[in-house]
Protein backbone atom coordinates (compact mmCIF):
# COMPACT_ATOMS: atom_id res chain seq x y z
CA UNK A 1 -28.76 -0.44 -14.46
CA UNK A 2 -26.14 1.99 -13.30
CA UNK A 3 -24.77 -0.39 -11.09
CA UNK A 4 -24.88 -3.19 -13.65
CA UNK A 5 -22.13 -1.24 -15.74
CA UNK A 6 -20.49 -0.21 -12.86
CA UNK A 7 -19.90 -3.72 -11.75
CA UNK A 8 -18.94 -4.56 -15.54
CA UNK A 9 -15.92 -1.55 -15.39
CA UNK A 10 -14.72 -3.60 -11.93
CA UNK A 11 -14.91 -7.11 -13.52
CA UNK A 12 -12.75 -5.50 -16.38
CA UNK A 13 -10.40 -3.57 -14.04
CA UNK A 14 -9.91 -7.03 -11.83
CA UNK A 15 -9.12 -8.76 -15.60
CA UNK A 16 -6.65 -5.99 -16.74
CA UNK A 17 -5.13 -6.76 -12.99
CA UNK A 18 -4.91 -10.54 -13.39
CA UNK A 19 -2.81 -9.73 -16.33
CA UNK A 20 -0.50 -7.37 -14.79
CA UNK A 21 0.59 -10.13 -12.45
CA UNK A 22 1.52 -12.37 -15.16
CA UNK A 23 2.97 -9.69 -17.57
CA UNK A 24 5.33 -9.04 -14.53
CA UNK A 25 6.50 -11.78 -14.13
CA UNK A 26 7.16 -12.59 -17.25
CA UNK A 27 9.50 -9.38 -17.41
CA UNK A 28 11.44 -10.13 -14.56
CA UNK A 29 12.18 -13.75 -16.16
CA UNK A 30 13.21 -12.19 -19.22
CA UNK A 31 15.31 -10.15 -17.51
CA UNK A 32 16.90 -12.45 -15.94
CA UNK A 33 17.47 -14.50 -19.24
CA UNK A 34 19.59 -11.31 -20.42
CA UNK A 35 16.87 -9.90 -22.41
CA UNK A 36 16.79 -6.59 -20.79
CA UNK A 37 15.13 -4.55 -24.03
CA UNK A 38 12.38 -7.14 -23.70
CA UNK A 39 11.79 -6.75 -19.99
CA UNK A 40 11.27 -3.15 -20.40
CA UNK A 41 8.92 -3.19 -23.42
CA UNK A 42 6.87 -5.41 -20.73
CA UNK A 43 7.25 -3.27 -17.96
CA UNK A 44 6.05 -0.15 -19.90
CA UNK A 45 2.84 -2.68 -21.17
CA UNK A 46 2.33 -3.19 -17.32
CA UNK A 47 2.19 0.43 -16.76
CA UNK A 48 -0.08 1.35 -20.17
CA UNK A 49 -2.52 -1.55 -18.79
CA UNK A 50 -2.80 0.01 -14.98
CA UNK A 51 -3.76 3.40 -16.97
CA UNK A 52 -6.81 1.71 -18.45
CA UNK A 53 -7.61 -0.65 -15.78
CA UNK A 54 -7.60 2.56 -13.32
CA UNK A 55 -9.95 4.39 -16.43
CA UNK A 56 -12.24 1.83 -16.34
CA UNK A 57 -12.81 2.29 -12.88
CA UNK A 58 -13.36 5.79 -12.97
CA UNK A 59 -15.29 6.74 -16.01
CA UNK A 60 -18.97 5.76 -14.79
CA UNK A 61 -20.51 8.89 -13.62
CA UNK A 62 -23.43 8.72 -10.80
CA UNK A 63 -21.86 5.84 -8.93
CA UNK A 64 -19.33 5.78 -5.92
CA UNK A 65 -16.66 8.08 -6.53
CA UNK A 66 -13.19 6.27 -5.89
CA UNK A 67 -13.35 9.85 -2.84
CA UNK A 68 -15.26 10.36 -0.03
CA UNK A 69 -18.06 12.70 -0.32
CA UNK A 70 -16.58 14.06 3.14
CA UNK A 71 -13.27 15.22 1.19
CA UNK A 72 -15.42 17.13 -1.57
CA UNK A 73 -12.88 16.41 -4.18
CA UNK A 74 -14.20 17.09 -7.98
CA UNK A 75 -13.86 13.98 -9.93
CA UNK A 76 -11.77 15.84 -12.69
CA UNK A 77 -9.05 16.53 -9.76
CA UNK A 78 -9.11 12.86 -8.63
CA UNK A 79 -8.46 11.97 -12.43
CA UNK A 80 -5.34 14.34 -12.22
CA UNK A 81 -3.61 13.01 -9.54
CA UNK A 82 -4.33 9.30 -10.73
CA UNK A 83 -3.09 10.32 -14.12
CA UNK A 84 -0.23 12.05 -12.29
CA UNK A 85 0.86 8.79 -10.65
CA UNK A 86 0.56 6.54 -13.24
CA UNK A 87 2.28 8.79 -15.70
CA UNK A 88 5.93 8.90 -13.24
CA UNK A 89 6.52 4.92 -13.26
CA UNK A 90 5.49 5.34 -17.54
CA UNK A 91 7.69 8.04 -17.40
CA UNK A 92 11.02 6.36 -15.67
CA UNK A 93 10.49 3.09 -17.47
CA UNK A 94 10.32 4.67 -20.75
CA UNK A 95 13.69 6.56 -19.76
CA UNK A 96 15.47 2.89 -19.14
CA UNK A 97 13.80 1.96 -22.28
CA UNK A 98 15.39 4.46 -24.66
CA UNK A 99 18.36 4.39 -22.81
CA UNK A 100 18.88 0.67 -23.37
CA UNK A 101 17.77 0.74 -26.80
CA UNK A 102 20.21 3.82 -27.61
CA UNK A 103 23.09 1.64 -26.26
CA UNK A 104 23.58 4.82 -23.59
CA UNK A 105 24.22 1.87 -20.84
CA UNK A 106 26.54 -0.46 -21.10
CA UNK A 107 25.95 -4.40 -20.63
CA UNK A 108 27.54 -4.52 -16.92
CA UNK A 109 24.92 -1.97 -15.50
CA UNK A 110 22.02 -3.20 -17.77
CA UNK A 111 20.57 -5.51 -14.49
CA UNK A 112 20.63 -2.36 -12.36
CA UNK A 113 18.15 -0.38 -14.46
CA UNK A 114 16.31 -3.40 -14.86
CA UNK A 115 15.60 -3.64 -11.50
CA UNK A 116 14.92 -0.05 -11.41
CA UNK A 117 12.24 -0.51 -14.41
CA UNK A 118 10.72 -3.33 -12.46
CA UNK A 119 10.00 -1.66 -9.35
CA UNK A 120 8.50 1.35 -11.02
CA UNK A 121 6.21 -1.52 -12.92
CA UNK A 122 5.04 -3.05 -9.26
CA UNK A 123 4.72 0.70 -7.72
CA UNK A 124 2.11 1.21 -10.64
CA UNK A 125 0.84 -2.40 -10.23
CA UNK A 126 0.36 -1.16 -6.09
CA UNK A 127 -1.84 1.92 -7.19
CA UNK A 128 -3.98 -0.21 -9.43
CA UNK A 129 -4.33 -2.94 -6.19
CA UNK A 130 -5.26 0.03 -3.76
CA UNK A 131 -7.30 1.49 -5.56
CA UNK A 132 -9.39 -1.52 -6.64
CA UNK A 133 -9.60 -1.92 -2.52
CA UNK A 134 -10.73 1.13 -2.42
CA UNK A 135 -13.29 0.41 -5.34
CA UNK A 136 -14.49 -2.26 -2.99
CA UNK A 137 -15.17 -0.89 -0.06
CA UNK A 138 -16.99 1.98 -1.72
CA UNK A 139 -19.67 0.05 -3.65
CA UNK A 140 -19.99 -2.35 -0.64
CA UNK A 141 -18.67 -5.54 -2.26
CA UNK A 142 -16.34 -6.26 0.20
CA UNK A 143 -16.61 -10.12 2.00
CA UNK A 144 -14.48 -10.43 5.47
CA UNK A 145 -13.51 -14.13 6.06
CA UNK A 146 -12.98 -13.78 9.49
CA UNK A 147 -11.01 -16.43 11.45
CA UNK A 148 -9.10 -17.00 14.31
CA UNK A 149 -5.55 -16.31 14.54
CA UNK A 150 -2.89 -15.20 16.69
CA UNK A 151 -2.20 -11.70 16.04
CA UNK A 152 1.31 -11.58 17.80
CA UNK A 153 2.79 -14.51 14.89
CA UNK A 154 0.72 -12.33 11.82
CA UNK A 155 3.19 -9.31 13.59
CA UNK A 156 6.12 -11.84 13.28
CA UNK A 157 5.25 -12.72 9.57
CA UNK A 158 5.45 -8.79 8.99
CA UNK A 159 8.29 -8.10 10.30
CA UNK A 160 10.17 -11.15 8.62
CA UNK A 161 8.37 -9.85 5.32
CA UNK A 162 10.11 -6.41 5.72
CA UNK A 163 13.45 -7.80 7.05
CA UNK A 164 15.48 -6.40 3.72
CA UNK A 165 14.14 -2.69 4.06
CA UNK A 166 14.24 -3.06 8.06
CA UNK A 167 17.97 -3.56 7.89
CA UNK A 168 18.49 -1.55 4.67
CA UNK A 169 17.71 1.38 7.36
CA UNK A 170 19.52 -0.34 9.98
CA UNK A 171 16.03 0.32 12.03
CA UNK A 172 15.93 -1.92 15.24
CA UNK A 173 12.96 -3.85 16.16
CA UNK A 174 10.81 -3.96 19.75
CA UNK A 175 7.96 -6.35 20.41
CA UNK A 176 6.16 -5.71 23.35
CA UNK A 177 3.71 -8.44 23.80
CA UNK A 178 1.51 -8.50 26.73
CA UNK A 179 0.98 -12.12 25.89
CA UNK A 180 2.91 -15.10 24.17
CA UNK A 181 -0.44 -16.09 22.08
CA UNK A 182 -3.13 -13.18 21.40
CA UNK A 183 -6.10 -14.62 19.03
CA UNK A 184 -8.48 -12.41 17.65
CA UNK A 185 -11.49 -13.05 15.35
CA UNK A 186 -11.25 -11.12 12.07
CA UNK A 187 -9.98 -11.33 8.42
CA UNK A 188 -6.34 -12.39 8.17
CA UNK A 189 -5.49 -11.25 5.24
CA UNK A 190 -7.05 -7.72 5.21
CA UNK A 191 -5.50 -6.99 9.13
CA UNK A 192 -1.86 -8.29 7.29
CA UNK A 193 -2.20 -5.37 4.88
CA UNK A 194 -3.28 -3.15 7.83
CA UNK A 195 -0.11 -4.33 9.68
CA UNK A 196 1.79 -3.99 6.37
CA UNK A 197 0.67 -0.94 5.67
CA UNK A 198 1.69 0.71 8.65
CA UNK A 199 4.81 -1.24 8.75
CA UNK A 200 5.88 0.07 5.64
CA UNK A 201 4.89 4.05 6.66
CA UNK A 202 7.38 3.55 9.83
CA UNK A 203 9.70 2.73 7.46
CA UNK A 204 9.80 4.60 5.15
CA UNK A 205 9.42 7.96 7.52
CA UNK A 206 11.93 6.29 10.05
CA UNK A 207 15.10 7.95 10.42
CA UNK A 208 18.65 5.97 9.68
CA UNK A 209 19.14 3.90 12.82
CA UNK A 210 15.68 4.38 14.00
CA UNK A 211 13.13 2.19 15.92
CA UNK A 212 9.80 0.73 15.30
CA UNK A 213 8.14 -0.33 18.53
CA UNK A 214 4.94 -3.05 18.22
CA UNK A 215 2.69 -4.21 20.95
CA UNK A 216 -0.06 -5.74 21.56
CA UNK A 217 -2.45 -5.60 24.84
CA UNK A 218 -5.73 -6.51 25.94
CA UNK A 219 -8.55 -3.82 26.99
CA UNK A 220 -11.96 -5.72 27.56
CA UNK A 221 -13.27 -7.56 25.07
CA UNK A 222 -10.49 -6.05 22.61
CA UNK A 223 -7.12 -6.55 21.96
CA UNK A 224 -5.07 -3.53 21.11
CA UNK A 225 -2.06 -3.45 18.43
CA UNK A 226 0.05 -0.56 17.97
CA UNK A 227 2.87 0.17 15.82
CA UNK A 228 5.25 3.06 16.65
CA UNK A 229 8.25 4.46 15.38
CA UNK A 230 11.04 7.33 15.78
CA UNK A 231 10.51 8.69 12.58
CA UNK A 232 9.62 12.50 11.51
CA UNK A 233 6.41 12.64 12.77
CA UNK A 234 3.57 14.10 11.18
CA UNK A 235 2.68 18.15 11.87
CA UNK A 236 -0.40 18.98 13.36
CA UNK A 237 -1.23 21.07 10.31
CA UNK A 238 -1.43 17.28 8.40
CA UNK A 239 -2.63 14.98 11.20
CA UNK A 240 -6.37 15.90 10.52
CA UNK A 241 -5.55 14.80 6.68
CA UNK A 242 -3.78 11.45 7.23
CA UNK A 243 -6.76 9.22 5.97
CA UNK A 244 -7.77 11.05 2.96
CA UNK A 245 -7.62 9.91 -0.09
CA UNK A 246 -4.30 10.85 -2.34
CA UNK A 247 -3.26 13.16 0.60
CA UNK A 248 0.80 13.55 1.46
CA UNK A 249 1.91 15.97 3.72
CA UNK A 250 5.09 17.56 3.19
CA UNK A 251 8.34 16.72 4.58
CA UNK A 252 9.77 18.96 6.94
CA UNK A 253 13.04 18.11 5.83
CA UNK A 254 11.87 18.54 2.46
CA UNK A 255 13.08 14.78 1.52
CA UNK A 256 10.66 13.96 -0.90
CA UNK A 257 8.87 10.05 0.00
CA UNK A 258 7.24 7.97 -2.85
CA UNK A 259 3.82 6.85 -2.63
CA UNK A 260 0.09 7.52 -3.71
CA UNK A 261 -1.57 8.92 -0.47
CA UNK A 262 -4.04 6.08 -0.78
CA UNK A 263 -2.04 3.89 2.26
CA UNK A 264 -3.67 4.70 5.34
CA UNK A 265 -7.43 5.20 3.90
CA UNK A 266 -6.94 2.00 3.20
CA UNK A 267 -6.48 0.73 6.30
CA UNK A 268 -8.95 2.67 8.11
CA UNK A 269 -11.49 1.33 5.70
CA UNK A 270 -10.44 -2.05 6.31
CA UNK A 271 -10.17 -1.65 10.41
CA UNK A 272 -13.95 0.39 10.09
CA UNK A 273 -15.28 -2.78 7.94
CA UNK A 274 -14.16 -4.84 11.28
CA UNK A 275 -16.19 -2.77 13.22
CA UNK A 276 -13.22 -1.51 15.11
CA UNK A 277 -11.55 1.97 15.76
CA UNK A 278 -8.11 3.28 14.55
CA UNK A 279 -5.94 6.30 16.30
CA UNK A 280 -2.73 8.14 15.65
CA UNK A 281 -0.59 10.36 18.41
CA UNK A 282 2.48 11.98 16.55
CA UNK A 283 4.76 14.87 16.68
CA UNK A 284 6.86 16.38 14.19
CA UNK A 285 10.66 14.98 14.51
CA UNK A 286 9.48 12.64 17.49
CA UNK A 287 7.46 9.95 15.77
CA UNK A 288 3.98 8.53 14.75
CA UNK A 289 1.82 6.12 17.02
CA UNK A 290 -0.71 3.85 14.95
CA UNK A 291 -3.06 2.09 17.54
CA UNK A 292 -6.52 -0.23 16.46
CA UNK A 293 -8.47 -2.76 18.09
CA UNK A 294 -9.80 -6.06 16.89
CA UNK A 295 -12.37 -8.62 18.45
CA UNK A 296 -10.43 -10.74 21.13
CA UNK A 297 -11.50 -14.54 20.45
CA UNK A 298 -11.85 -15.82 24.23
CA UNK A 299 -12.45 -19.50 22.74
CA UNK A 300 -9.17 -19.60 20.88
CA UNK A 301 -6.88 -23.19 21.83
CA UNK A 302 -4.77 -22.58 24.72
């Protein structure tokens, strides 16, 4: 019975979801239609929607909690920091809100906070995603539609994907490919948000003019993907922490990085679902090393 209801607070989470997507995109159309008041007003629905979609999938008691029992967080803290990161995008988009509806800024710089509004709309929309993954994984529902593919072009896709904030760091790229064509056998479109995922952390903790390094090589019966980059590194006080849930460590710099700590749990969940292993090497102000395996396909086309 327990898990009937539980399964009925998912179903209305994944609803609540569907309609993000379309409220979304019906703000950025209106904004691009010059009806920037109208845009907002959407974009702070998006956000009051993700607060009771993420409700919903926290409020039954005696089922999964969205933690692992390993981290031995209370429930009521995990329901802080949720409420903590849904409230900041609420917060900003409000701001733009008021501030367009006082007349505070003036028509040429409307489209700027617009944008701004927008992307605090699809950072809230990217909690409510990961943590319906999460949701997933946890109560066991998760399907892999496993296929073969070559893993070197799904890199290439990434990369192409992240172009804009590549260059916006003017971060240079290396591909070190042991092969032209590596297939493996596993689920596309989960290992593209595992590549994405890390993609996106080399990023964002790169420093200006940095590198990201990816490679691929065969070991066994495995092929072996890892994506490295120049950035800050992570301490050793914080490597042990990396894949729990809502953790961030600190900048040394103390340059403060947005995101909801949810990121890399994801992944390893997805790369553990595979069957496979995931590792990190880092050092503060050196870099970070991601490496994971996958199931080589030996009968892939030549």
């Amino acid at each position: 019975m327990a898990r009937n209801h539980f399964d009925k607070n998912i179903f209305a989470a994944v609803i609540c979801g569907s309609l993000l997507s379309a409220v979304a995109s019906c703000a950025l159309f209106l904004g691009l239609k010059n009806m920037p008041v109208l845009a907002c007003i959407l974009s702070v629905f998006i956000s009051a929607c993700i607060a009771f979609s993420i409700i919903l999938i926290i409020s039954k008691k005696n089922t999964h909690n969205i933690t692992d029992s390993a981290e031995d967080i209370p429930q009521n803290d995990v329901i802080s920091v949720i409420a903590h990161e849904v409230r900041s995008p609420i917060t900003s988009v409000k701001g733009y809100l008021n501030a367009l509806n006082d007349g505070v800024i003036p028509p040429e710089q409307q489209r700027k906070y617009i944008d701004i509004a927008i992307s605090e709309s699809d950072r809230a929309i990217k909690l409510l995603e990961n943590l319906m993954s999460l949701t997933k994984f946890d109560s066991g529902s998760i399907k892999l539609n496993k296929e073969c593919f070559d893993i070197n072009e799904l890199i290439r896709i990434v990369i192409i994907d992240k172009l804009n904030d590549i260059e916006a760091k003017n971060i240079s790229i290396e591909t070190d490919f042991a092969q032209e064509r590596m297939f493996v056998t596993a689920d596309k479109g989960f290992i593209k948000q595992v590549i994405c995922n890390l993609t996106d952390n080399a990023i964002k903790y790169n420093t200006e003019g940095g590198k990201i390094k990816f490679a691929t090589s065969q070991a066994s019966q495995k092929t072996v993907i890892s994506i490295s980059d120049t950035g800050i590194g992570i301490s050793k006080e914080a490597l042990p922490h990396i894949w729990d849930r809502f953790y961030q460590a600190d900048s040394s710099s103390g340059e403060s990085y947005k995101g909801h700590g949810l990121g890399l749990c994801i992944v390893k969940e997805i790369v553990k679902a595979h069957g496979q292993t995931i590792s990190v090497n880092s050092a503060a102000n050196v870099g970070t090393s991601f490496t994971f395996t996958l199931e080589s396909d030996n009968n892939a086309p030549a």
